[in-house]
PDB file of N, CA and C in Angstrom:
ATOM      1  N   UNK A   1       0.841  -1.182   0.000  1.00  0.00           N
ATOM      2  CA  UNK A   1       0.000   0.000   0.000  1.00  0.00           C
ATOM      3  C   UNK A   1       0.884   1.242   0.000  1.00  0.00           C
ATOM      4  N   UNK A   2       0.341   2.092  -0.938  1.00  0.00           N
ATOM      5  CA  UNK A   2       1.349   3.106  -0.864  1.00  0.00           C
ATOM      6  C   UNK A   2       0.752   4.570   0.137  1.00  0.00           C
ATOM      7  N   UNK A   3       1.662   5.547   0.229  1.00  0.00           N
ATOM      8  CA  UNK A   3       1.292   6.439   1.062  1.00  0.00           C
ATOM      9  C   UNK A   3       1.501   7.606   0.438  1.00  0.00           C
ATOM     10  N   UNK A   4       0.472   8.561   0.764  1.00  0.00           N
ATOM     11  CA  UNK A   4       0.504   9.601  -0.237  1.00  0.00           C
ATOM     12  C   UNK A   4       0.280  10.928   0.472  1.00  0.00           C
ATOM     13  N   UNK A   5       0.990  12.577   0.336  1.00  0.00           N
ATOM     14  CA  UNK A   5       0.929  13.242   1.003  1.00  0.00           C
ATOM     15  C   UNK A   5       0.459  14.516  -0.027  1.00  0.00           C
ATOM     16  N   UNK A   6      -0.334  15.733   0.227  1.00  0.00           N
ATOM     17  CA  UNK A   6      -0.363  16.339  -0.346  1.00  0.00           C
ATOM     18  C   UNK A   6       0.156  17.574  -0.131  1.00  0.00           C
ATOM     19  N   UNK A   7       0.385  18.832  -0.883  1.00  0.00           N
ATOM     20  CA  UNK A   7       0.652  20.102  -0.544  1.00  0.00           C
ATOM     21  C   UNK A   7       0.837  20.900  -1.609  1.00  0.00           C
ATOM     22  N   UNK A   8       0.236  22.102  -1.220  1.00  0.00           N
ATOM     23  CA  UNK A   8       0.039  23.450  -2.036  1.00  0.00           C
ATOM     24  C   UNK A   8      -1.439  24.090  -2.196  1.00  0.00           C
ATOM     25  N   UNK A   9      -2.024  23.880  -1.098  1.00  0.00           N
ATOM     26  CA  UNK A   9      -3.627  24.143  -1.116  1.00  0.00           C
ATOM     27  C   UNK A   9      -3.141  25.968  -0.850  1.00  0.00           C
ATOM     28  N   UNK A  10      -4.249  26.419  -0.282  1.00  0.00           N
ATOM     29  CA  UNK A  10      -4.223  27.860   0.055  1.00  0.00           C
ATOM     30  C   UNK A  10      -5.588  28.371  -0.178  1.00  0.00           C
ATOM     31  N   UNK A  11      -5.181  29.755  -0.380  1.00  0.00           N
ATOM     32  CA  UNK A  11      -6.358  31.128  -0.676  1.00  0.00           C
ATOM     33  C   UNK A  11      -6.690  31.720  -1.699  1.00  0.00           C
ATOM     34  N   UNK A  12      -7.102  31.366  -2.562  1.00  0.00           N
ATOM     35  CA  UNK A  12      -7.001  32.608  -3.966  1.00  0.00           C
ATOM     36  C   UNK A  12      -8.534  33.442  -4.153  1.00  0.00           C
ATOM     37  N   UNK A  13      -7.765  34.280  -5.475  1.00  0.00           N
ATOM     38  CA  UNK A  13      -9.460  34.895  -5.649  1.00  0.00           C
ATOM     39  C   UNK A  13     -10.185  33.948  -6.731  1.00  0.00           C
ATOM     40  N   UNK A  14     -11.165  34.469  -6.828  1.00  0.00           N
ATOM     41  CA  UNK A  14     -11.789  34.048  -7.972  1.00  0.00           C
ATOM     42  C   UNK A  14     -11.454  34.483  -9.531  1.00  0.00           C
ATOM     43  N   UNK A  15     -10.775  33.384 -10.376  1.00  0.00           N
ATOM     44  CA  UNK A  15      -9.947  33.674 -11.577  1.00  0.00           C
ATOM     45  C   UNK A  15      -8.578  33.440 -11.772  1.00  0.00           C
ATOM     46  N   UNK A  16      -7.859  33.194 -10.016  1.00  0.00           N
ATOM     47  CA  UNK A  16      -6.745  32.706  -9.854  1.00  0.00           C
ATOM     48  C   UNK A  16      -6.621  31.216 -10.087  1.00  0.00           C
ATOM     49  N   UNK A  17      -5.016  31.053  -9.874  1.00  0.00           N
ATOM     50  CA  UNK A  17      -4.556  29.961 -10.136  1.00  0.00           C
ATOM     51  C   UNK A  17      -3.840  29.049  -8.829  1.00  0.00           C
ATOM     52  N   UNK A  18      -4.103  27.867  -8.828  1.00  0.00           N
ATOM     53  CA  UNK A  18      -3.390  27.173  -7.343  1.00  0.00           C
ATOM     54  C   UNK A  18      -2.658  25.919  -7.927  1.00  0.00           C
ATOM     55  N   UNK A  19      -1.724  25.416  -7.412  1.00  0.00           N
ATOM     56  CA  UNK A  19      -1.208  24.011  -7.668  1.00  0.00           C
ATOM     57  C   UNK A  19      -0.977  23.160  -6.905  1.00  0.00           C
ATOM     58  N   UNK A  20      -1.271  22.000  -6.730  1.00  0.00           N
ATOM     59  CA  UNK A  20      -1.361  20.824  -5.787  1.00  0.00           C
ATOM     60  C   UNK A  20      -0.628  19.786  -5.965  1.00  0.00           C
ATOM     61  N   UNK A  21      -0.024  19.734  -5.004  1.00  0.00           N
ATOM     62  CA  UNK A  21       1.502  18.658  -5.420  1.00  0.00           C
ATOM     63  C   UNK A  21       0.473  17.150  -4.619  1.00  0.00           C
ATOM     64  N   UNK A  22       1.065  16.059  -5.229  1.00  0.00           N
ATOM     65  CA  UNK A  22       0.683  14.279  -4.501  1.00  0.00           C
ATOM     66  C   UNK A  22       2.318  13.802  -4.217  1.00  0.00           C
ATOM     67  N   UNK A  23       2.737  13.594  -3.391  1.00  0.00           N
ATOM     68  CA  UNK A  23       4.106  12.505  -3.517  1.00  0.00           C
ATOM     69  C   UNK A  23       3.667  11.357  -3.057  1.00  0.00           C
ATOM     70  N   UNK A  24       3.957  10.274  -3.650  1.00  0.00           N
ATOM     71  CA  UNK A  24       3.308   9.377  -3.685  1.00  0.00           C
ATOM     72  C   UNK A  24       5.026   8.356  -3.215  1.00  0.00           C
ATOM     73  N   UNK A  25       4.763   7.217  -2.500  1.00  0.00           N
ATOM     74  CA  UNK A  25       5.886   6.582  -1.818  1.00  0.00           C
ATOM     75  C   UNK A  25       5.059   5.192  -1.638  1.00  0.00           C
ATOM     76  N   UNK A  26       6.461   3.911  -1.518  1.00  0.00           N
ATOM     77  CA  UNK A  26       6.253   3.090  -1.080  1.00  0.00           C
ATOM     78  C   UNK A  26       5.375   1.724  -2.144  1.00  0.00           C
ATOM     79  N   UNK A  27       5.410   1.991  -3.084  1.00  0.00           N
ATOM     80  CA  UNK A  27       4.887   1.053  -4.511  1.00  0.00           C
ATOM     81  C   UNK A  27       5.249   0.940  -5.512  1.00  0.00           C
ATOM     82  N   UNK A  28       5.291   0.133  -6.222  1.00  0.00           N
ATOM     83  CA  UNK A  28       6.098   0.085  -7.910  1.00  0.00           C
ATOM     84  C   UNK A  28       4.407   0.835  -8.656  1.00  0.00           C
ATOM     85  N   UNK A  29       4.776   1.919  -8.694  1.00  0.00           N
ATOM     86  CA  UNK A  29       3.851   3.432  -9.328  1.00  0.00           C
ATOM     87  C   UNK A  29       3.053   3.279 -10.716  1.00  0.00           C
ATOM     88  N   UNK A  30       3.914   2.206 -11.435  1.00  0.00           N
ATOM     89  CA  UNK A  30       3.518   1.470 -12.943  1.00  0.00           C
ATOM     90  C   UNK A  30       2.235   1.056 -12.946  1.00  0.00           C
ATOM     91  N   UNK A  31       2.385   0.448 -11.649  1.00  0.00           N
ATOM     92  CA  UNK A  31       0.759  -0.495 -11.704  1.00  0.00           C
ATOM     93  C   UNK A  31      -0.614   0.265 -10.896  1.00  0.00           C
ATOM     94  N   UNK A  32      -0.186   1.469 -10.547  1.00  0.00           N
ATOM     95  CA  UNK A  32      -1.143   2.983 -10.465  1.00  0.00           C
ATOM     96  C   UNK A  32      -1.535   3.398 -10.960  1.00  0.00           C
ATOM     97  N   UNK A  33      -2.763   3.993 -10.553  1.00  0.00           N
ATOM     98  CA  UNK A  33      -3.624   5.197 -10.784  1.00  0.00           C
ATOM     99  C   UNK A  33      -3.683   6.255 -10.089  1.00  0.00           C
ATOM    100  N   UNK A  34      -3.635   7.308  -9.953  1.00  0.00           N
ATOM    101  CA  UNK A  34      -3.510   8.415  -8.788  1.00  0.00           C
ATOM    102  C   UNK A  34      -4.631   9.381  -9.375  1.00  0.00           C
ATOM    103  N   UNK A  35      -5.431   9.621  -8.609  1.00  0.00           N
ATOM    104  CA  UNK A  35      -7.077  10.325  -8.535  1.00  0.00           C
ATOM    105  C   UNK A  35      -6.879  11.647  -7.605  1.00  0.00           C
ATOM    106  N   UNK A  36      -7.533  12.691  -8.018  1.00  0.00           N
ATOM    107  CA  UNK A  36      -7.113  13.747  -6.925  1.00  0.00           C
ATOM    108  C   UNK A  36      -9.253  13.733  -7.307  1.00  0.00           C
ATOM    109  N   UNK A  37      -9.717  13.611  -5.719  1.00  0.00           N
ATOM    110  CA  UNK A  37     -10.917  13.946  -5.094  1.00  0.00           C
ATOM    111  C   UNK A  37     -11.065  15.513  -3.990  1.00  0.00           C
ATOM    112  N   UNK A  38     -12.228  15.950  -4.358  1.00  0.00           N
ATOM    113  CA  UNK A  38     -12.653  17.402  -3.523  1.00  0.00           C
ATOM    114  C   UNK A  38     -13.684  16.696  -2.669  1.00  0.00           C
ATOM    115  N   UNK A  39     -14.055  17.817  -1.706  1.00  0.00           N
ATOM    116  CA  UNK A  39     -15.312  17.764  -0.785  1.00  0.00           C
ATOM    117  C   UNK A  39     -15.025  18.920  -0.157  1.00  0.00           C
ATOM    118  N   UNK A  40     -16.125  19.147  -0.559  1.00  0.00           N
ATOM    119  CA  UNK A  40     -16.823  21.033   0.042  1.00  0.00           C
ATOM    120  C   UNK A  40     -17.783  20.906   1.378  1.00  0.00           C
ATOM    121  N   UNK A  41     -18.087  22.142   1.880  1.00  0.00           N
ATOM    122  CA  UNK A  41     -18.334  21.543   3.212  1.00  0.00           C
ATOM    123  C   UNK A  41     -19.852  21.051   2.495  1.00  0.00           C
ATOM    124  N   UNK A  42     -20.162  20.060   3.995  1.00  0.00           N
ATOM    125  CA  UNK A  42     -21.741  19.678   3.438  1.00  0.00           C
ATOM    126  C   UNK A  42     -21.795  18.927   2.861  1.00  0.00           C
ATOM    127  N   UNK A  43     -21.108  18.341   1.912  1.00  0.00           N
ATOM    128  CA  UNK A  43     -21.110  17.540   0.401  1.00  0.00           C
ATOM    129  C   UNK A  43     -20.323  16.220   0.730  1.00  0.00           C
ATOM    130  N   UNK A  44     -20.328  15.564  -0.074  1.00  0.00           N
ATOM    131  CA  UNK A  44     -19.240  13.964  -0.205  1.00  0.00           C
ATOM    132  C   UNK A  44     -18.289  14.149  -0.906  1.00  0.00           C
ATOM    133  N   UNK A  45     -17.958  13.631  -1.462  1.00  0.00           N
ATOM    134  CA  UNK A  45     -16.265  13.604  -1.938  1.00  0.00           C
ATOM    135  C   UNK A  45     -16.861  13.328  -3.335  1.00  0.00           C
ATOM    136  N   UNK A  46     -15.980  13.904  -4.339  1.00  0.00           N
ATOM    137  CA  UNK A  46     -16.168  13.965  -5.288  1.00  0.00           C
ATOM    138  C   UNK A  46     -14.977  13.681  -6.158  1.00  0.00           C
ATOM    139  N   UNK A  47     -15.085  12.699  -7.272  1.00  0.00           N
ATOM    140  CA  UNK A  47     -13.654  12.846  -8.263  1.00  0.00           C
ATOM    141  C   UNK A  47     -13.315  14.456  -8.820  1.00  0.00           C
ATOM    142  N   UNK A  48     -12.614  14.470  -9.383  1.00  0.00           N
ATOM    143  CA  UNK A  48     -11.869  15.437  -9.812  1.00  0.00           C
ATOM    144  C   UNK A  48     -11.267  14.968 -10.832  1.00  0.00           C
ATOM    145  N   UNK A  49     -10.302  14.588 -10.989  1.00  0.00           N
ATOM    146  CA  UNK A  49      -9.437  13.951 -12.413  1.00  0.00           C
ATOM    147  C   UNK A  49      -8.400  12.780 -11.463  1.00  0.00           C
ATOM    148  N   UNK A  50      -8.141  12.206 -12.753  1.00  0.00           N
ATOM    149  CA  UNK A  50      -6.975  10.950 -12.270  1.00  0.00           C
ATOM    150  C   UNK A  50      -5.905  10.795 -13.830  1.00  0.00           C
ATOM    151  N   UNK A  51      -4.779   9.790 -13.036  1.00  0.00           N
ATOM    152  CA  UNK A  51      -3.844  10.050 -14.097  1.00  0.00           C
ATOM    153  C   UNK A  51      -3.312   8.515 -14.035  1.00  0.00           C
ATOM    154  N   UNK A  52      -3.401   8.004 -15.258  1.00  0.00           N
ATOM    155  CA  UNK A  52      -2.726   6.627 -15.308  1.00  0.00           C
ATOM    156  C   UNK A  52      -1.466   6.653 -15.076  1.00  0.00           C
ATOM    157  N   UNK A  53      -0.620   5.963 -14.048  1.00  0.00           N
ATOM    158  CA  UNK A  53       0.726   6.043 -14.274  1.00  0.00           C
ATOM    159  C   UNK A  53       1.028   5.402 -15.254  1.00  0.00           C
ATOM    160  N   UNK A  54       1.075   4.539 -15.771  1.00  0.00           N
ATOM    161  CA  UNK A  54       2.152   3.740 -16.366  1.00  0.00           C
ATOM    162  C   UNK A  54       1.692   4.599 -18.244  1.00  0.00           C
ATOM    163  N   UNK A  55       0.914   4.845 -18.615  1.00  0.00           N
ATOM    164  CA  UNK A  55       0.839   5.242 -19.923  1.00  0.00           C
ATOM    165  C   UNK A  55       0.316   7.251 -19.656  1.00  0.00           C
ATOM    166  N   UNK A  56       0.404   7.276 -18.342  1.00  0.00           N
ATOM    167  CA  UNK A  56      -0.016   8.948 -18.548  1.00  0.00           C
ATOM    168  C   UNK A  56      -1.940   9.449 -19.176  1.00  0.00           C
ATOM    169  N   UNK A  57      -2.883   8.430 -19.394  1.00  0.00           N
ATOM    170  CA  UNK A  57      -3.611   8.554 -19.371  1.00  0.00           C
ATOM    171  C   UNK A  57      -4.668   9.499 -18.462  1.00  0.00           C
ATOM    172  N   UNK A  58      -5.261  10.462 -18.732  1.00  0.00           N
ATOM    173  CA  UNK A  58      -5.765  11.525 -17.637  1.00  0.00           C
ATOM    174  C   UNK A  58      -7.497  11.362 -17.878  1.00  0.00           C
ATOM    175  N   UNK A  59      -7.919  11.557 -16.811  1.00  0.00           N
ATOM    176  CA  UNK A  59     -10.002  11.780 -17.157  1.00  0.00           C
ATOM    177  C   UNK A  59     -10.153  13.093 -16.089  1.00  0.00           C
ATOM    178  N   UNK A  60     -11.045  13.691 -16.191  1.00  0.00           N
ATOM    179  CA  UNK A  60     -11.461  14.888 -15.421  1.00  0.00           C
ATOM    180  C   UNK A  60     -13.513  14.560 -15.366  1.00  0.00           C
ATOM    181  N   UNK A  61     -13.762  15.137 -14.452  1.00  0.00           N
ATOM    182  CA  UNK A  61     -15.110  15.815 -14.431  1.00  0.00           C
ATOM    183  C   UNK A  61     -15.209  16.566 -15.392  1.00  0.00           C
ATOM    184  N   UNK A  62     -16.857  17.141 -15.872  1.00  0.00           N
ATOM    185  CA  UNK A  62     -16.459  17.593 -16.584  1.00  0.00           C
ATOM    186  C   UNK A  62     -16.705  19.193 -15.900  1.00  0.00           C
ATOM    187  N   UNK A  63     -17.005  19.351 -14.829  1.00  0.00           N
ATOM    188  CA  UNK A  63     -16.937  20.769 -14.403  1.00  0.00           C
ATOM    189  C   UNK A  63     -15.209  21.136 -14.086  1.00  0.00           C
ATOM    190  N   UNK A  64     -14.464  20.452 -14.198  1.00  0.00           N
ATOM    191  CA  UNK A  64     -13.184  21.383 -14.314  1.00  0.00           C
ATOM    192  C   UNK A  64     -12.142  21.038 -15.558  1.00  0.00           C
ATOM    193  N   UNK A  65     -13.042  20.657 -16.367  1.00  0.00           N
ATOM    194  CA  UNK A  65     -12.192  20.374 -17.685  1.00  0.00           C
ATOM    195  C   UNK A  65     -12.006  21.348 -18.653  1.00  0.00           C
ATOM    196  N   UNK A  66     -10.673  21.587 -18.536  1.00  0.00           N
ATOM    197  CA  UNK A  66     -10.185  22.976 -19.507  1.00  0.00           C
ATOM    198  C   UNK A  66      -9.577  24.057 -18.813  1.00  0.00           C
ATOM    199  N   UNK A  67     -10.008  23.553 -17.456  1.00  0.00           N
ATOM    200  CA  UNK A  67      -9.494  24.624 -16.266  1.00  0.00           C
ATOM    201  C   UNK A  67      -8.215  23.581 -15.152  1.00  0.00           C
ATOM    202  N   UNK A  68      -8.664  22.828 -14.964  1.00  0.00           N
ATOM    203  CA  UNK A  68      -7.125  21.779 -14.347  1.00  0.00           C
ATOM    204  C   UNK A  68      -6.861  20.971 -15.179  1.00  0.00           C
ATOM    205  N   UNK A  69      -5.525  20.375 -15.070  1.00  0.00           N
ATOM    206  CA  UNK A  69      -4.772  19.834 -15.652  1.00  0.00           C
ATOM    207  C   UNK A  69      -4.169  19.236 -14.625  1.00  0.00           C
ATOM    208  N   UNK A  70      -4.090  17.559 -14.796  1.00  0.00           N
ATOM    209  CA  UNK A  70      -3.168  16.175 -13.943  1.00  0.00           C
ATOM    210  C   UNK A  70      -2.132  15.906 -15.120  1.00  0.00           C
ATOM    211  N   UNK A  71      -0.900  16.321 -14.177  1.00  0.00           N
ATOM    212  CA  UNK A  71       0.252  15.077 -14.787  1.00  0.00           C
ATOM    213  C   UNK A  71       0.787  14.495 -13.896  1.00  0.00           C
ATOM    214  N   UNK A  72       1.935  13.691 -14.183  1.00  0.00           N
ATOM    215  CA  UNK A  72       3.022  13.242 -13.262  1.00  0.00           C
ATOM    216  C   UNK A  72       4.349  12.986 -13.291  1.00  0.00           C
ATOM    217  N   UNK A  73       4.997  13.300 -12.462  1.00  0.00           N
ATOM    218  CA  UNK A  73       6.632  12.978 -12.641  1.00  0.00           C
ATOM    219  C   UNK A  73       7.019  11.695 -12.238  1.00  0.00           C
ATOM    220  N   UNK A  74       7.869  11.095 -13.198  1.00  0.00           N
ATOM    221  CA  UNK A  74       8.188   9.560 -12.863  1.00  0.00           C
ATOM    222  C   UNK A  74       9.459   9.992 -11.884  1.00  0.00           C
ATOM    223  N   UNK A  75       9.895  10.771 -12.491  1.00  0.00           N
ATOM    224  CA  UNK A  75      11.275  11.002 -11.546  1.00  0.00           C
ATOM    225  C   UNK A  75      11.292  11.061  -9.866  1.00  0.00           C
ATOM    226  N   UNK A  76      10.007  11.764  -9.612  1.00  0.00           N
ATOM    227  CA  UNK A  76       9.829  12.538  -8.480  1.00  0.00           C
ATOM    228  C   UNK A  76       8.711  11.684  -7.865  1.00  0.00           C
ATOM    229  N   UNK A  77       8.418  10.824  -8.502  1.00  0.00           N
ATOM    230  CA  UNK A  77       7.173  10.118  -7.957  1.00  0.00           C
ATOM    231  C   UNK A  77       5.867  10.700  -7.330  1.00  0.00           C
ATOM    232  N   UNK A  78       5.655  11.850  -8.249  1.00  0.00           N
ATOM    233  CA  UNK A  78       4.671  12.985  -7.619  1.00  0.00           C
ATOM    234  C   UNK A  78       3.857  13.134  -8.753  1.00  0.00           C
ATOM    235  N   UNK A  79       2.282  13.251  -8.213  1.00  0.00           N
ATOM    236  CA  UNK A  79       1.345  13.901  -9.331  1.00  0.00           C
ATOM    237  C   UNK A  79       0.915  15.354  -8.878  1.00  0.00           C
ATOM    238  N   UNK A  80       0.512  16.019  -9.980  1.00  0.00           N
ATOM    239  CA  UNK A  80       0.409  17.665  -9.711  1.00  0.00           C
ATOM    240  C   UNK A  80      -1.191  17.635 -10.276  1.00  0.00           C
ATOM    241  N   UNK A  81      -2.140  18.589 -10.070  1.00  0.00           N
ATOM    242  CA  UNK A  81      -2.961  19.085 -10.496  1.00  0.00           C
ATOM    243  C   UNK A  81      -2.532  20.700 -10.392  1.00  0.00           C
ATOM    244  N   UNK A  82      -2.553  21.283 -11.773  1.00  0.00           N
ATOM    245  CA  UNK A  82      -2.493  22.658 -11.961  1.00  0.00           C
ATOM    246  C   UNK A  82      -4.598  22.668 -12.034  1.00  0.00           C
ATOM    247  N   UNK A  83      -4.478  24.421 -11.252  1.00  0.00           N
ATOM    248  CA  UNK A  83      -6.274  24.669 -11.227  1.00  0.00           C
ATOM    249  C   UNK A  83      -6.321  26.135 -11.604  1.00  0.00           C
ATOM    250  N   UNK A  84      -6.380  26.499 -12.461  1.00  0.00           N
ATOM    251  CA  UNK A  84      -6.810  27.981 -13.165  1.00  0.00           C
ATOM    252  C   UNK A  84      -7.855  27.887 -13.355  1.00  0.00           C
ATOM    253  N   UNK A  85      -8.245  29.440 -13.180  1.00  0.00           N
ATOM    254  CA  UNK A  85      -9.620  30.102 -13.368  1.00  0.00           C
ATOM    255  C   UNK A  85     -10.358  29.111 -12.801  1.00  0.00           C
ATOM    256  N   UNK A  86      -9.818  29.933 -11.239  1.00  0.00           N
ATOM    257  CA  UNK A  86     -10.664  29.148  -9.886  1.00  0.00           C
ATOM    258  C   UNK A  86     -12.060  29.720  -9.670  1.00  0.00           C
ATOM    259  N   UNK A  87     -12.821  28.949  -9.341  1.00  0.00           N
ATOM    260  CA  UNK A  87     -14.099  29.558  -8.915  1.00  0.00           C
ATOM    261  C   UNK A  87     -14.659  29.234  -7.605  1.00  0.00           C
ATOM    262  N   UNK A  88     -15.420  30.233  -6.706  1.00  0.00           N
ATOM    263  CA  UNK A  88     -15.478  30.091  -5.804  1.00  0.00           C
ATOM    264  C   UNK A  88     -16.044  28.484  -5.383  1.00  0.00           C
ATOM    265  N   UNK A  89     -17.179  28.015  -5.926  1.00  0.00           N
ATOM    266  CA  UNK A  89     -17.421  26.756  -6.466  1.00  0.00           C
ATOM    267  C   UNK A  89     -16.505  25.206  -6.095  1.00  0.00           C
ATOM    268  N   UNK A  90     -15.015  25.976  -6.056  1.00  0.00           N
ATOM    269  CA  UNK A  90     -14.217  24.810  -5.983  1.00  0.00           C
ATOM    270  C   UNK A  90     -13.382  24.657  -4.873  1.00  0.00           C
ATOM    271  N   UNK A  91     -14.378  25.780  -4.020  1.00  0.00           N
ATOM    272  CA  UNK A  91     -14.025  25.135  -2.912  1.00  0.00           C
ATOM    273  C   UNK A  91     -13.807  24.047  -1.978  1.00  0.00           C
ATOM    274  N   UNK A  92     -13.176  23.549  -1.499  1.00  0.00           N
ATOM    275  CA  UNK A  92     -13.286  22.023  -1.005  1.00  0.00           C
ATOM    276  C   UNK A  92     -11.576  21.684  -0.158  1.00  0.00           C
ATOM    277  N   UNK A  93     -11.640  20.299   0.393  1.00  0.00           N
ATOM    278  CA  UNK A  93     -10.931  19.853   0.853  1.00  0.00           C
ATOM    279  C   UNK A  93     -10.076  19.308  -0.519  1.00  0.00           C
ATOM    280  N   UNK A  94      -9.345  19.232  -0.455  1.00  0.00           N
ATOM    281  CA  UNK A  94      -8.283  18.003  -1.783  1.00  0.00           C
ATOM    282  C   UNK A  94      -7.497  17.030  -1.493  1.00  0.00           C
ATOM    283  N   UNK A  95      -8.492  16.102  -2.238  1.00  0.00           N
ATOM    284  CA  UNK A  95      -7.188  15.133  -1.425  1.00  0.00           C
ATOM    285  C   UNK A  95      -6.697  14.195  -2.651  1.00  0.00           C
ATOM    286  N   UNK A  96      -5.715  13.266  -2.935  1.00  0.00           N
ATOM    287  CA  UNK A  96      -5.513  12.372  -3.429  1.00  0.00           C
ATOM    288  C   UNK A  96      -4.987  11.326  -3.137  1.00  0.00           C
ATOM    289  N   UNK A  97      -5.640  10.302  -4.061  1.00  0.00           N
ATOM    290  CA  UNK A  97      -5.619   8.807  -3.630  1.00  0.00           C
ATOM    291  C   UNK A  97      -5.098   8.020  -5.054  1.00  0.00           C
ATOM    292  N   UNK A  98      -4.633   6.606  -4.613  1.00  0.00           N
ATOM    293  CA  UNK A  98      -4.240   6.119  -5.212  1.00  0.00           C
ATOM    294  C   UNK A  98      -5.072   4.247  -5.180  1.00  0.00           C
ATOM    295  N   UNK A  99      -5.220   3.852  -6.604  1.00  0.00           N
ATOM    296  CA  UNK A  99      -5.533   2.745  -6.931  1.00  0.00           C
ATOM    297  C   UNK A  99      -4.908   1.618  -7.502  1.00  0.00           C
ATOM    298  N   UNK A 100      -4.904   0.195  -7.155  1.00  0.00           N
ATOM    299  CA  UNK A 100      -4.118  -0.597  -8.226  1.00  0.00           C
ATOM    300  C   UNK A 100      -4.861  -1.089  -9.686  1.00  0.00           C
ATOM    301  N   UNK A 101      -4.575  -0.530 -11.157  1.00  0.00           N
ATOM    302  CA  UNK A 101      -5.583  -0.982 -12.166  1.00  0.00           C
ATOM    303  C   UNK A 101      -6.715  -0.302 -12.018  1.00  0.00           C
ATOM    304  N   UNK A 102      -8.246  -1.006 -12.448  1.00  0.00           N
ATOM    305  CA  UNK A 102      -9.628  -0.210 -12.069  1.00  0.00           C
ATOM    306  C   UNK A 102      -9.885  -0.788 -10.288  1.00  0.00           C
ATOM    307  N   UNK A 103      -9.219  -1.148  -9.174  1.00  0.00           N
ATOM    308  CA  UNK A 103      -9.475  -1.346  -8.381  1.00  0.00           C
ATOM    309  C   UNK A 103     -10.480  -0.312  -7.644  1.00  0.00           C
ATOM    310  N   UNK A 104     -10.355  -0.310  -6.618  1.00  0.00           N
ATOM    311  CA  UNK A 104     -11.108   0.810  -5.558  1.00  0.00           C
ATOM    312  C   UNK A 104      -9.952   1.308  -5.059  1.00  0.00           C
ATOM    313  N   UNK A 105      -9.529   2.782  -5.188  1.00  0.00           N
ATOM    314  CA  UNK A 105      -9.028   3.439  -4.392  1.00  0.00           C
ATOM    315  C   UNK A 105      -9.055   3.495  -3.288  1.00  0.00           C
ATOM    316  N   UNK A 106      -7.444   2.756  -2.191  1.00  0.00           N
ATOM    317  CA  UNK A 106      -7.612   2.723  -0.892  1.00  0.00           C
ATOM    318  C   UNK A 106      -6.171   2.749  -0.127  1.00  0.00           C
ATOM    319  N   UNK A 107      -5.831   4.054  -1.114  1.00  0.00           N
ATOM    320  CA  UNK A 107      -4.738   4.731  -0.251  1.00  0.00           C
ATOM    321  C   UNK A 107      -4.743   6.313  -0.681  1.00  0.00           C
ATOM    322  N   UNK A 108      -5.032   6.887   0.526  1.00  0.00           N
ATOM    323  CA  UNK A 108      -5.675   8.405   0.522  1.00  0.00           C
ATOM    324  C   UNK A 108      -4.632   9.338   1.314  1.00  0.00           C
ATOM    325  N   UNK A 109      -4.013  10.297   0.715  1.00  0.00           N
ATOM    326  CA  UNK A 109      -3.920  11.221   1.723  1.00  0.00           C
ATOM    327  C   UNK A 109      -4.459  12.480   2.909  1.00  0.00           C
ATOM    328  N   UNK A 110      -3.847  12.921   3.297  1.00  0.00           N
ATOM    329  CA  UNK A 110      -4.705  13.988   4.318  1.00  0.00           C
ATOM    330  C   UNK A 110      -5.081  14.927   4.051  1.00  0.00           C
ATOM    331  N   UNK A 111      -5.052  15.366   2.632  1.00  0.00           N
ATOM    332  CA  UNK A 111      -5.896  16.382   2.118  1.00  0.00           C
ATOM    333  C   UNK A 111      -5.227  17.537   2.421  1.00  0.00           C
ATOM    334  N   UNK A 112      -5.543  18.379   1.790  1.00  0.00           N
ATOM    335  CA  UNK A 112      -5.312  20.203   1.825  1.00  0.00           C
ATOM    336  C   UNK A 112      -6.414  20.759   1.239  1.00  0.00           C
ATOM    337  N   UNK A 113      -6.667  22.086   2.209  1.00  0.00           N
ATOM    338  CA  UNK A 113      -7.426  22.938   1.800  1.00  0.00           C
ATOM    339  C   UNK A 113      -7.362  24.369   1.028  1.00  0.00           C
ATOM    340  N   UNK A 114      -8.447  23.966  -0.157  1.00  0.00           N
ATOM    341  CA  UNK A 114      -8.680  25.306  -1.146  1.00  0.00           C
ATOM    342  C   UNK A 114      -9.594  25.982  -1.085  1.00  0.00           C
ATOM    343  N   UNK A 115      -8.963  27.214  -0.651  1.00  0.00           N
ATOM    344  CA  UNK A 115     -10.643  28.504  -0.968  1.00  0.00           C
ATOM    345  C   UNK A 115     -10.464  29.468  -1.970  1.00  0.00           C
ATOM    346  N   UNK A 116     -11.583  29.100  -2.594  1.00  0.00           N
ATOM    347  CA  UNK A 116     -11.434  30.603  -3.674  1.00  0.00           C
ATOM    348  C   UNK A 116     -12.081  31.466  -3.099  1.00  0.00           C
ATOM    349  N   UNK A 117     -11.677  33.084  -2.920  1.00  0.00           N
ATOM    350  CA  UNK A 117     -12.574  34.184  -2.944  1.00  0.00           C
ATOM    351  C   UNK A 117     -13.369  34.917  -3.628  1.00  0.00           C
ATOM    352  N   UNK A 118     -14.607  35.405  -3.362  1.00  0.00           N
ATOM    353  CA  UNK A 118     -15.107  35.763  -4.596  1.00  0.00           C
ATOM    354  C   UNK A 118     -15.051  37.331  -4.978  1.00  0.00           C
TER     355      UNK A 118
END
């Protein structure tokens, strides 16, 4: 099971830009998936986008498609979500998790928090 930490949440306004680092440890990463999930207050957890490791394959929602972007570094063993033209909307906790194949995701980190201002 691998272990996964996040960082780079914060404050922005509305229209800004934030970036969210995953380091991901402790698994041969090939046979991964790494998913970055939100939850706003009130609400459940929600996907967001994910990124195939081994071929770089990406899916998004489609409420932030065109506005974030998932990649990943093999080097660094880290996935990023870049989030432009934030909206207050996307507010939420962030967290990301990791899967083996189409399994069930069941290695999560502790999340960071994003607020947009409006």
């Amino acid at each position: 099971q691998v272990t996964l930490v996040e960082s780079g949440g914060g404050l922005v306004q509305a229209g800004g830009s934030l970036g969210l680092s995953c380091a991901v440890s402790g698994g041969t990463l090939s046979n991964y998936a790494v998913g970055w999930f939100r939850q706003a207050p009130g609400q459940g957890r929600s996907f967001v986008a994910s990124v195939t490791w081994n071929d770089g394959s990406t899916y998004y929602t489609d409420s932030v498609k065109g506005r974030f972007t998932i990649s990943r570094d093999n080097a660094k063993n880290t996935v990023y979500l870049q989030m432009n033209d934030l909206k207050p909307e996307d507010t939420a906790v962030y967290s990301c998790a990791a899967r083996v194949g189409s399994s069930s995701y069941r290695s999560w980190g502790q999340g960071t928090q994003v607020t947009v201002s409006s």
